[in-house]
C-alpha atoms as a PDB file:
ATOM      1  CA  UNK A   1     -79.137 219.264 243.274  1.00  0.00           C
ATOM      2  CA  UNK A   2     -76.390 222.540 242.883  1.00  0.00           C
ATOM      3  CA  UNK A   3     -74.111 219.398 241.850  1.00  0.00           C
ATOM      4  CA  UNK A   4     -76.087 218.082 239.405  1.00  0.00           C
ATOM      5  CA  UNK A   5     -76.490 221.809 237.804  1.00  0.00           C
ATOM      6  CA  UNK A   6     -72.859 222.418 237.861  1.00  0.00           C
ATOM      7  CA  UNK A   7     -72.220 219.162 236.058  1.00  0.00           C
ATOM      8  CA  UNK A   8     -74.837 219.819 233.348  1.00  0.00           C
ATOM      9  CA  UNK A   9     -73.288 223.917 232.909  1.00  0.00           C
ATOM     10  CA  UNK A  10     -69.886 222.132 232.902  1.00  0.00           C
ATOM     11  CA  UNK A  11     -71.221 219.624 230.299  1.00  0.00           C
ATOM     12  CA  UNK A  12     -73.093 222.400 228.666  1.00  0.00           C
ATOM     13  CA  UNK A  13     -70.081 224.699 228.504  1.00  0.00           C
ATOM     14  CA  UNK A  14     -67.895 222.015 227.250  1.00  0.00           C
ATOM     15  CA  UNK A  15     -69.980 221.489 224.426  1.00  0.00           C
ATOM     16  CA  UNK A  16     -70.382 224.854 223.368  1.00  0.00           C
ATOM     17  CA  UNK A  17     -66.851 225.374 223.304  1.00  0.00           C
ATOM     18  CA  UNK A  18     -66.676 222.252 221.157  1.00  0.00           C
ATOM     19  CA  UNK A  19     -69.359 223.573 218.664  1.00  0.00           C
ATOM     20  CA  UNK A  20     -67.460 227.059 218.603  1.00  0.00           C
ATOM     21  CA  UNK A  21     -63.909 225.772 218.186  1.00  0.00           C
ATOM     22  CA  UNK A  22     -64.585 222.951 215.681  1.00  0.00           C
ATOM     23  CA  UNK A  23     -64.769 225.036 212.835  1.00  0.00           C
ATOM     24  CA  UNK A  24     -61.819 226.855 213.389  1.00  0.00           C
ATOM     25  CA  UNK A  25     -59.912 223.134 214.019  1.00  0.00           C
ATOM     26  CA  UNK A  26     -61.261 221.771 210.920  1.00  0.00           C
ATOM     27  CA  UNK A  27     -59.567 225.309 208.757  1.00  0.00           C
ATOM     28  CA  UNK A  28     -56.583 224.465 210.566  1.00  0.00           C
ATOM     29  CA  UNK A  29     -56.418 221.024 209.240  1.00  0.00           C
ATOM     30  CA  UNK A  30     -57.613 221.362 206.168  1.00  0.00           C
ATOM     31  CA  UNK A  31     -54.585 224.377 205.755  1.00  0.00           C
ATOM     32  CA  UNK A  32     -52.082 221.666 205.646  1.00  0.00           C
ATOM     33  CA  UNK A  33     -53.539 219.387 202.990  1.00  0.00           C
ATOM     34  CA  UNK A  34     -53.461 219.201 199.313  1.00  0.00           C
ATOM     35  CA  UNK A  35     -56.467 220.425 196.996  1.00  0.00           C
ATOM     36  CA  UNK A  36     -57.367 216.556 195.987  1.00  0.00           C
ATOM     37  CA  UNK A  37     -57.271 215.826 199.977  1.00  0.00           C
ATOM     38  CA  UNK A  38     -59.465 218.977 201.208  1.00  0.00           C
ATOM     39  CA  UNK A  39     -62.505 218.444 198.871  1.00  0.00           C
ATOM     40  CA  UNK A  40     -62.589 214.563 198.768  1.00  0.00           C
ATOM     41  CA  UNK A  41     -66.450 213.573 199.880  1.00  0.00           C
ATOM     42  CA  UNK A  42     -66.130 211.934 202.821  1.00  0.00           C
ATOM     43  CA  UNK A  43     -63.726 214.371 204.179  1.00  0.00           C
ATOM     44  CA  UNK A  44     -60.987 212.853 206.166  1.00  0.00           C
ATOM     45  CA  UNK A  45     -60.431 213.972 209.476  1.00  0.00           C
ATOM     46  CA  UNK A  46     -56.773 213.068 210.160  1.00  0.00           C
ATOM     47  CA  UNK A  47     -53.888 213.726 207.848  1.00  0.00           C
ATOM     48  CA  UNK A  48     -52.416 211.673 205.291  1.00  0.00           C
ATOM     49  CA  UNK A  49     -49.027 210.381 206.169  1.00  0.00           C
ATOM     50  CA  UNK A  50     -47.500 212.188 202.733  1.00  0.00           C
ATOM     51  CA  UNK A  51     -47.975 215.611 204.807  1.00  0.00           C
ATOM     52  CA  UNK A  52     -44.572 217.069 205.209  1.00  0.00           C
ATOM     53  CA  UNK A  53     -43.929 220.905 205.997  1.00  0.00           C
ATOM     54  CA  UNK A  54     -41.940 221.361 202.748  1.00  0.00           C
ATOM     55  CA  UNK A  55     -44.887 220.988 200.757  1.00  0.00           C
ATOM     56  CA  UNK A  56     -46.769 223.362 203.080  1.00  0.00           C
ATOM     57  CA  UNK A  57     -43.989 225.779 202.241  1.00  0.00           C
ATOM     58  CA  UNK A  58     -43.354 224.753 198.660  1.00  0.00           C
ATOM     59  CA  UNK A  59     -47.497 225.632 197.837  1.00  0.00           C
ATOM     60  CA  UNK A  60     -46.419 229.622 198.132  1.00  0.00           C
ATOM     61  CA  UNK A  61     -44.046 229.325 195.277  1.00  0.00           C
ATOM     62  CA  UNK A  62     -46.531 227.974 192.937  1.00  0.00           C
ATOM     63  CA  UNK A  63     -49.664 230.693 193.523  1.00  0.00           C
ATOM     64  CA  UNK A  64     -49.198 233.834 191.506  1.00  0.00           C
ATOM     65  CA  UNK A  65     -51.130 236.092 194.068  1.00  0.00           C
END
């Protein structure tokens, strides 16, 4: 029985974390991709293979802050 209940809290805990970090992984994600890419309904998960860092870097230049 105490194993059972320390798999389930593990499981539990696991899950929690994955419903509390999600979020935060899907900002991070969504940071490197293009306008077009971030609000396109179904959202993609993955990146495109067009992603390069230069454009990343190249996206600071053109926003007048």
């Amino acid at each position: 029985m105490k194993k059972l209940l320390a798999v389930l809290l593990t499981a539990f805990t696991y899950l929690a974390a994955f419903i509390y970090f999600f979020p935060l992984l899907w900002m991070f994600i969504t940071g490197f991709k293009n306008e077009g890419e971030a609000v396109i309904m179904p959202p993609s998960i993955f990146l495109t293979r067009r992603w390069t860092i230069i454009k990343t870097f190249g996206a600071r230049e053109s926003v007048h802050f």
